[in-house]
Protein backbone atom coordinates (compact mmCIF):
# COMPACT_ATOMS: atom_id res chain seq x y z
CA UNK A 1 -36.49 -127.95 -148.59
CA UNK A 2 -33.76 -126.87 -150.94
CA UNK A 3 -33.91 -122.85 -149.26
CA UNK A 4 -33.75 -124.52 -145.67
CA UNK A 5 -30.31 -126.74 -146.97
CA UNK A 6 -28.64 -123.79 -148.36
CA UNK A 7 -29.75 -121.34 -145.53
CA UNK A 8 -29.48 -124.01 -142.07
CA UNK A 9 -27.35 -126.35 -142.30
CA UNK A 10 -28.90 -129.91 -141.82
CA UNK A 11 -26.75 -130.62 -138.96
CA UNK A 12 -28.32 -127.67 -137.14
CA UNK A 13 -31.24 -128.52 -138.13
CA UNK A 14 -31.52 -131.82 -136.69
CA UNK A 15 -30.18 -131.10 -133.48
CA UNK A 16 -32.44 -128.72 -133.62
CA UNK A 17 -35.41 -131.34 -133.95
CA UNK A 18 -33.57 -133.76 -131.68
CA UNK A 19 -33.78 -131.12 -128.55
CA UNK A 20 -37.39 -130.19 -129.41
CA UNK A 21 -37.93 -134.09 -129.15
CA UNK A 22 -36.01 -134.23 -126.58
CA UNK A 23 -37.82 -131.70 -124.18
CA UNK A 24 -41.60 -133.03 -125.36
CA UNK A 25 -40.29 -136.66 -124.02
CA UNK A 26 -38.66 -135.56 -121.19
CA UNK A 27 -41.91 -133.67 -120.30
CA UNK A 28 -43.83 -136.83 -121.20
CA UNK A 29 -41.49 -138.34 -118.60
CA UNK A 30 -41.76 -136.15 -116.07
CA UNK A 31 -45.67 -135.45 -116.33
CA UNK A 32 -45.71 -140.03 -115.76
CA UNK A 33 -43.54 -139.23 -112.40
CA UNK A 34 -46.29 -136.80 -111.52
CA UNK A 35 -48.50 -138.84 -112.42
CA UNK A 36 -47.64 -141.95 -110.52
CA UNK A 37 -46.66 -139.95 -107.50
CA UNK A 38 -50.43 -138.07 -107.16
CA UNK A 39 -52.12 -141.43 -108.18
CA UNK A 40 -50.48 -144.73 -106.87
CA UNK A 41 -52.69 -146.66 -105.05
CA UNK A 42 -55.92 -144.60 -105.70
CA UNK A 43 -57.21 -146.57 -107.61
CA UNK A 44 -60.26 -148.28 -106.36
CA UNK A 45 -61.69 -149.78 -109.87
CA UNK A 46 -64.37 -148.65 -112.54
CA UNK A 47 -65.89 -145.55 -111.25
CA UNK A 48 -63.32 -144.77 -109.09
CA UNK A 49 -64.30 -141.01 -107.33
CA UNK A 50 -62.03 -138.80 -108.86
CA UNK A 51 -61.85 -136.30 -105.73
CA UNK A 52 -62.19 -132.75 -105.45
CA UNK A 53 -62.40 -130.25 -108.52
CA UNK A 54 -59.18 -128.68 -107.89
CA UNK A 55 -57.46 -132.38 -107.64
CA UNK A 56 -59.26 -133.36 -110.07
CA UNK A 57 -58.07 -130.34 -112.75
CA UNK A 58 -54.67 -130.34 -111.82
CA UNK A 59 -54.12 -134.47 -111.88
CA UNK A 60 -55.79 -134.18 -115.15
CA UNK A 61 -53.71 -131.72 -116.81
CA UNK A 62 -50.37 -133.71 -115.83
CA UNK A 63 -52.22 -136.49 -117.06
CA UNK A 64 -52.34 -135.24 -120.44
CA UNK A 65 -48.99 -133.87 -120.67
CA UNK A 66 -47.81 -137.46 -119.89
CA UNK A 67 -50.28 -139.25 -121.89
CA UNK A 68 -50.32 -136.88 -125.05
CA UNK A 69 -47.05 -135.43 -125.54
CA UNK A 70 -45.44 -138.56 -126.94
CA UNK A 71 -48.25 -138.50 -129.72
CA UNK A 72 -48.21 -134.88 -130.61
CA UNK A 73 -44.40 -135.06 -131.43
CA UNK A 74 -44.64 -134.84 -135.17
CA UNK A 75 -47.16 -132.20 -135.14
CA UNK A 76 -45.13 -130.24 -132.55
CA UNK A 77 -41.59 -130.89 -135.05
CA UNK A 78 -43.81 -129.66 -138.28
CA UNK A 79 -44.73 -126.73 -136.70
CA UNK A 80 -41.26 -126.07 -135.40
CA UNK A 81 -40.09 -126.75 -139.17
CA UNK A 82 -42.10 -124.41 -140.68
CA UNK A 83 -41.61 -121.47 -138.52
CA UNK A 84 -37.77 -122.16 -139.49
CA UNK A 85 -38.67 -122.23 -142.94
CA UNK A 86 -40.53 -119.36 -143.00
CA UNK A 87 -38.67 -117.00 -140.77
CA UNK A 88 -35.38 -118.49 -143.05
CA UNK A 89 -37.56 -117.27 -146.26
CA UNK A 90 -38.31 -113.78 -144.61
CA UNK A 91 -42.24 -114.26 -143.89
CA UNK A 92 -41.59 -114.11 -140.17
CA UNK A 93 -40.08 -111.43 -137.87
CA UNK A 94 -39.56 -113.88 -134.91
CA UNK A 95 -40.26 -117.65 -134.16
CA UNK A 96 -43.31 -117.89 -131.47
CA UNK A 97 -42.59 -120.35 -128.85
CA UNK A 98 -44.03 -124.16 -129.37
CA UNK A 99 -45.16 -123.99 -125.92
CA UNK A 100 -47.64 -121.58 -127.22
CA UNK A 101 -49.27 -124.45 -129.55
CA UNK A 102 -49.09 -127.35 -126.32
CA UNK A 103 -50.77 -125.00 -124.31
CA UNK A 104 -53.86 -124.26 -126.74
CA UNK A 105 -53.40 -128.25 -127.04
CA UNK A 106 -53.92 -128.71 -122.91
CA UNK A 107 -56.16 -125.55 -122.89
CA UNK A 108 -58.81 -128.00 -124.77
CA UNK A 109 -58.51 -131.11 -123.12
CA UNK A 110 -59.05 -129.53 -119.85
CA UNK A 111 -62.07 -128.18 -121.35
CA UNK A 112 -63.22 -132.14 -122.45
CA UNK A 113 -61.56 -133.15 -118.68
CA UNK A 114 -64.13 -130.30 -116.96
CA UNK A 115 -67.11 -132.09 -118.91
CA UNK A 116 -66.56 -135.49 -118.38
CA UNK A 117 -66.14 -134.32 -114.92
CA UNK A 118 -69.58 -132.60 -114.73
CA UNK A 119 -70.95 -135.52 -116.28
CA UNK A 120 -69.78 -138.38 -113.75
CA UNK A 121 -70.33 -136.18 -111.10
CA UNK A 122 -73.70 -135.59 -111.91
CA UNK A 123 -74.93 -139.10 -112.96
CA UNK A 124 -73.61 -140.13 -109.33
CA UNK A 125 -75.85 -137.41 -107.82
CA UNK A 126 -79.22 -138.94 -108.92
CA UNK A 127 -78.12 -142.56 -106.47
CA UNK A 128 -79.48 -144.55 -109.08
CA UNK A 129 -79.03 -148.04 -107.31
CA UNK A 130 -78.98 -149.85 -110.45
CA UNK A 131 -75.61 -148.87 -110.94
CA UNK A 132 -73.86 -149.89 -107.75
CA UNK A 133 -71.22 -152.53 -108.87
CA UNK A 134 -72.94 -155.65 -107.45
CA UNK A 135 -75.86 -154.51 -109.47
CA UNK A 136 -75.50 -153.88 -112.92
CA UNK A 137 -71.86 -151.84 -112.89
CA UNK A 138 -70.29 -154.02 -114.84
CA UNK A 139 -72.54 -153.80 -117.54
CA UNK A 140 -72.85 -150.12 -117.72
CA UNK A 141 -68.54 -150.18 -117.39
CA UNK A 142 -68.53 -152.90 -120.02
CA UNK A 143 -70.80 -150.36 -122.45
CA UNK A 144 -69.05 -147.88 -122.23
CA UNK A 145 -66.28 -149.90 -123.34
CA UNK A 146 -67.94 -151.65 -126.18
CA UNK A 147 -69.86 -148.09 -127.07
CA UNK A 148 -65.45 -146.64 -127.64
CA UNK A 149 -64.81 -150.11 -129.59
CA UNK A 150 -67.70 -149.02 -131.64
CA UNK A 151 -66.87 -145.50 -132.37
CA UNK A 152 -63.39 -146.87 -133.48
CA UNK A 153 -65.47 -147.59 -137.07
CA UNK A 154 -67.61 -144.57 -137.77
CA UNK A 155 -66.88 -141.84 -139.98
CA UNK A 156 -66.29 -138.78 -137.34
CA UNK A 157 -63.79 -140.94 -135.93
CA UNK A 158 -62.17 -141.66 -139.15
CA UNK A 159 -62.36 -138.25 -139.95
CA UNK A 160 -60.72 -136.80 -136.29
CA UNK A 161 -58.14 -139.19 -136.90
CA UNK A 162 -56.89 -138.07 -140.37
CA UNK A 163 -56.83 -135.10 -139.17
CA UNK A 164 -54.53 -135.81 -136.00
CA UNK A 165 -52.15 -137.72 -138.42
CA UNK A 166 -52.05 -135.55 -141.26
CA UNK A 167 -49.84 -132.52 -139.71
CA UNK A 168 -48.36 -131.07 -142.04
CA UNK A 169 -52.09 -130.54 -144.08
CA UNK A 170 -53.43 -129.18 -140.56
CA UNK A 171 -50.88 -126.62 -139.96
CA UNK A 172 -50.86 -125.67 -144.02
CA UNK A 173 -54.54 -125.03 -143.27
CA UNK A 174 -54.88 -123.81 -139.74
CA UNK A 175 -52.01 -121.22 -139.91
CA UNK A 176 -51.84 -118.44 -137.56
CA UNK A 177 -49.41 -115.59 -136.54
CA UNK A 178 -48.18 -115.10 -133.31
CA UNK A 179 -48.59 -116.41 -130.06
CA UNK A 180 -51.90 -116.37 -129.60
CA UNK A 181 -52.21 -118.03 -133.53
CA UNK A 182 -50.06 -120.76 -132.15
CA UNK A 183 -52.51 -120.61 -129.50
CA UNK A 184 -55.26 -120.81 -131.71
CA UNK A 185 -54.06 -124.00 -133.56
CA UNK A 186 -52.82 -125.46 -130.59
CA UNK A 187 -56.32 -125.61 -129.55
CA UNK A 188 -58.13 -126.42 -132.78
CA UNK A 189 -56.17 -129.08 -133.02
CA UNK A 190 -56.36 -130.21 -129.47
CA UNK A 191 -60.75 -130.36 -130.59
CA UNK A 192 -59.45 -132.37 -133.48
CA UNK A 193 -57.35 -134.85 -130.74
CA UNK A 194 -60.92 -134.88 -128.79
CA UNK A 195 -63.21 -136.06 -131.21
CA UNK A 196 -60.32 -138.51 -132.10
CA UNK A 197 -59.73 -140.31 -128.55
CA UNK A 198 -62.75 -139.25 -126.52
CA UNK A 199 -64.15 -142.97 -126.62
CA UNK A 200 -60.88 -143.88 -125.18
CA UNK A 201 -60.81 -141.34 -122.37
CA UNK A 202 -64.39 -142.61 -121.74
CA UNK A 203 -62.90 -145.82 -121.26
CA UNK A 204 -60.44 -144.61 -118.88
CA UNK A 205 -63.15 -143.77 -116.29
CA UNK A 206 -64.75 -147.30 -117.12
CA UNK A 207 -61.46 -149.03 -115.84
CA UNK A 208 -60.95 -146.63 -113.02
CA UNK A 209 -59.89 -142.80 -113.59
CA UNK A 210 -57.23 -142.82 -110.72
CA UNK A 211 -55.57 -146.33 -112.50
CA UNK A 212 -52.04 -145.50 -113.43
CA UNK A 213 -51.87 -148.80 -115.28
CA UNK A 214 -54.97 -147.97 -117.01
CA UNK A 215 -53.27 -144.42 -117.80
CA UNK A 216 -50.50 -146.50 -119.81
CA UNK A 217 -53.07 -148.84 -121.63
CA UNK A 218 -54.88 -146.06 -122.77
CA UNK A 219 -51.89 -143.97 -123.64
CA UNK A 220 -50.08 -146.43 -125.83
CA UNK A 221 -53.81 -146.89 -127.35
CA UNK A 222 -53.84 -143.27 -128.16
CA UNK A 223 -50.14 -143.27 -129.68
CA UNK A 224 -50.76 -146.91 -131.72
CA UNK A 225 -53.17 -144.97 -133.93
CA UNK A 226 -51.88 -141.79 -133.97
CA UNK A 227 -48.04 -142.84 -134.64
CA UNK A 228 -48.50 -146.33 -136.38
CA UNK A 229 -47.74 -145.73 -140.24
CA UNK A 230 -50.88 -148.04 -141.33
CA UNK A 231 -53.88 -146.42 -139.85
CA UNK A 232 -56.54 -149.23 -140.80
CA UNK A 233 -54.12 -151.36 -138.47
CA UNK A 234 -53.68 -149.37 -135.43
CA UNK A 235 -57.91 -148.40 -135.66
CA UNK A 236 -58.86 -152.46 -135.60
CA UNK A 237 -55.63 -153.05 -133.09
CA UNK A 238 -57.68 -150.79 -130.88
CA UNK A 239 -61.12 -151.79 -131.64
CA UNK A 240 -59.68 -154.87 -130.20
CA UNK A 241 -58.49 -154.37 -127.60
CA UNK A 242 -61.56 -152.13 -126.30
CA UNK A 243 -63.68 -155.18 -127.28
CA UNK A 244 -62.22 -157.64 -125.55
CA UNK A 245 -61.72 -155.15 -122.58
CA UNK A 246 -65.39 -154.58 -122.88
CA UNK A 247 -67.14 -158.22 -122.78
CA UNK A 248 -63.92 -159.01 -119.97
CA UNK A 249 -65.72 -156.34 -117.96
CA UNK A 250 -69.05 -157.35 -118.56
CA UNK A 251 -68.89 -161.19 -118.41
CA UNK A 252 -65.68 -162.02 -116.05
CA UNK A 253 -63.97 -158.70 -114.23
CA UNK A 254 -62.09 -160.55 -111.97
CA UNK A 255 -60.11 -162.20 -114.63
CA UNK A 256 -59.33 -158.96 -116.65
CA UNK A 257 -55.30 -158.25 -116.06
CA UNK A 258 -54.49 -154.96 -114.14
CA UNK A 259 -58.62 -154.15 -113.00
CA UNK A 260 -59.53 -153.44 -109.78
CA UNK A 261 -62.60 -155.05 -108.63
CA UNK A 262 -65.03 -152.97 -106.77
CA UNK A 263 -65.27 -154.38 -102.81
CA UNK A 264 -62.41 -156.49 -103.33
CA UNK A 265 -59.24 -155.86 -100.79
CA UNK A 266 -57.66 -153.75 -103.06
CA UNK A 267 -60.21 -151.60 -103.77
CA UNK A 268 -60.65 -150.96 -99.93
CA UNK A 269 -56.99 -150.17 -99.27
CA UNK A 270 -57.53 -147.82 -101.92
CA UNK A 271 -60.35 -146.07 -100.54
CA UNK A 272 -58.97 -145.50 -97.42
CA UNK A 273 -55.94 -144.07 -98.80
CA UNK A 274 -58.42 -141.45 -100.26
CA UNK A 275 -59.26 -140.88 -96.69
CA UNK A 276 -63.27 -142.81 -97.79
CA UNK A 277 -63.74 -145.41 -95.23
CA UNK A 278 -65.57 -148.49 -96.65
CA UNK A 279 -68.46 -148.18 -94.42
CA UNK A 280 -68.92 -143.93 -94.87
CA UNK A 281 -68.73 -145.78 -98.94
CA UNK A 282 -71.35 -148.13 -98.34
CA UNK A 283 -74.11 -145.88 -97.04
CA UNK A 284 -73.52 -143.57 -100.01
CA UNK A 285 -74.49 -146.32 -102.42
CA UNK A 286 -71.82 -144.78 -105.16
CA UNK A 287 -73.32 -144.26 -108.06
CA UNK A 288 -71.77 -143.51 -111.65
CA UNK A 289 -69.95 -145.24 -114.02
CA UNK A 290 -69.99 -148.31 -111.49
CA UNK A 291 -68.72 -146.73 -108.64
CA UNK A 292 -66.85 -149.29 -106.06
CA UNK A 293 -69.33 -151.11 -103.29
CA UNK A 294 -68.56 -152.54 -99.65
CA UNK A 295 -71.57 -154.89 -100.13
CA UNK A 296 -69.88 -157.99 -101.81
């Protein structure tokens, strides 16, 4: 720290830091405009059909830049810190761009997005009618919810966790050269962020993928345990909350603030906006995680 004071001043510096932060927010900002203007009014409850592949890839990756810049911050900042340091010190020739490291970030959750695509996809493919919403949908959306309140306790998540928080031991560890280094840690630490919030991005498609409220929920979720100085506290504030989303779900849906219940008025407007008419819905018998039905 001393060699940065007497080589940067720390007036530079911080306005250094303050535009870096500056630009990830404002992206976070922009990517939530996106978001909301792709989205609003699509959403048509747990198991919502998430549309085409190429909607699907593109909504998700503005999805992520609004959902996960705001919690990569510090790890972005120490990794603009000690390129500074370093180049300051004579180890570098040339600072690589941060944009480098977000895009190795994105680069892996649109691998985890392309999965969890596959997967819903597929499990609606096999019309299993015991998973149409006025069958047992809100039990297998209410799972899914408890299974993420569950993971919130075991030791990979634990594990994934530390490792999202503890930035400047990751990039210590994970350092690179270059751009494609940056790239490299970018998305090792993006498989880190995964294993982390998976659970939560699982619950996402329980409360209805398209659900820009949802989006937030989960978002501030993701930034509460990543951000919050006591961990233990932001893991059970979570655990919480995905409990009592869970048995709200599985017990009552129509009283759980902000959901969308499959066949209800709402949920029809929103299908037709996605060009599905209710009755083209119906005879499809949706499957998935609780795919919205016509038949109540």
């Amino acid at each position: 720290m001393a060699s940065i004071a007497q080589t940067r001043p720390p007036r530079a510096t911080a306005r250094a830091h303050l535009g870096l932060l500056a630009l990830l927010l404002g992206g976070a900002g922009l990517a939530w405009l996106l978001t909301r203007e792709r989205m609003l009014g699509m959403d048509a409850g747990p198991g919502t059909d998430p549309g085409s592949l190429g909607f699907y890839v593109a909504s998700w990756i503005v999805m992520m830049a609004a959902m996960m810049f705001p919690s990569i911050t510090p790890m972005v900042l120490t990794f603009a810190f000690i390129q500074r340091r370093r180049r300051e010190r004579g180890a570098l020739q040339g600072v690589v761009s941060h944009w480098s490291f977000i895009a190795g970030y994105l680069v892996t959750w649109t691998a985890f997005g392309l999965a969890a695509y596959g997967l819903f996809v597929g499990v609606r493919s096999l019309s299993i009618d015991a998973f149409a919403w006025d069958r047992g949908g809100p039990y297998l959306a209410g799972a899914v919810l408890l299974a993420a309140a569950a993971y919130q306790f075991t030791p990979a998540k634990d594990a994934c966790l530390r490792r999202c928080r503890g930035t400047l031991d990751f990039l210590m560890t994970q350092w690179r050269e270059g751009p494609l280094g940056a790239l490299r840690m970018g998305i090792v630490h993006g498989g880190w962020c995964v294993g982390c919030c998976w659970g939560l991005m699982a619950a996402l498609f329980a409360l209805g993928v398209m659900s820009v409220t949802w989006m937030v929920v989960v978002a501030a979720m993701v930034a509460l345990e990543k951000l919050l100085p006591r961990k233990r506290l932001a893991n059970h504030l979570v655990a919480a909350t995905l409990l009592g989303l869970g048995l709200g779900v599985t017990l009552a849906p129509s009283r759980v603030p902000g959901l969308t219940v499959p066949g209800s008025q709402s949920a029809a407007a929103a299908m037709q906006r996605m060009a599905m008419p209710p009755a083209h819905h119906a005879r499809q018998r949706p499957q998935g995680v609780a795919m919205p039905s016509a038949h109540r």
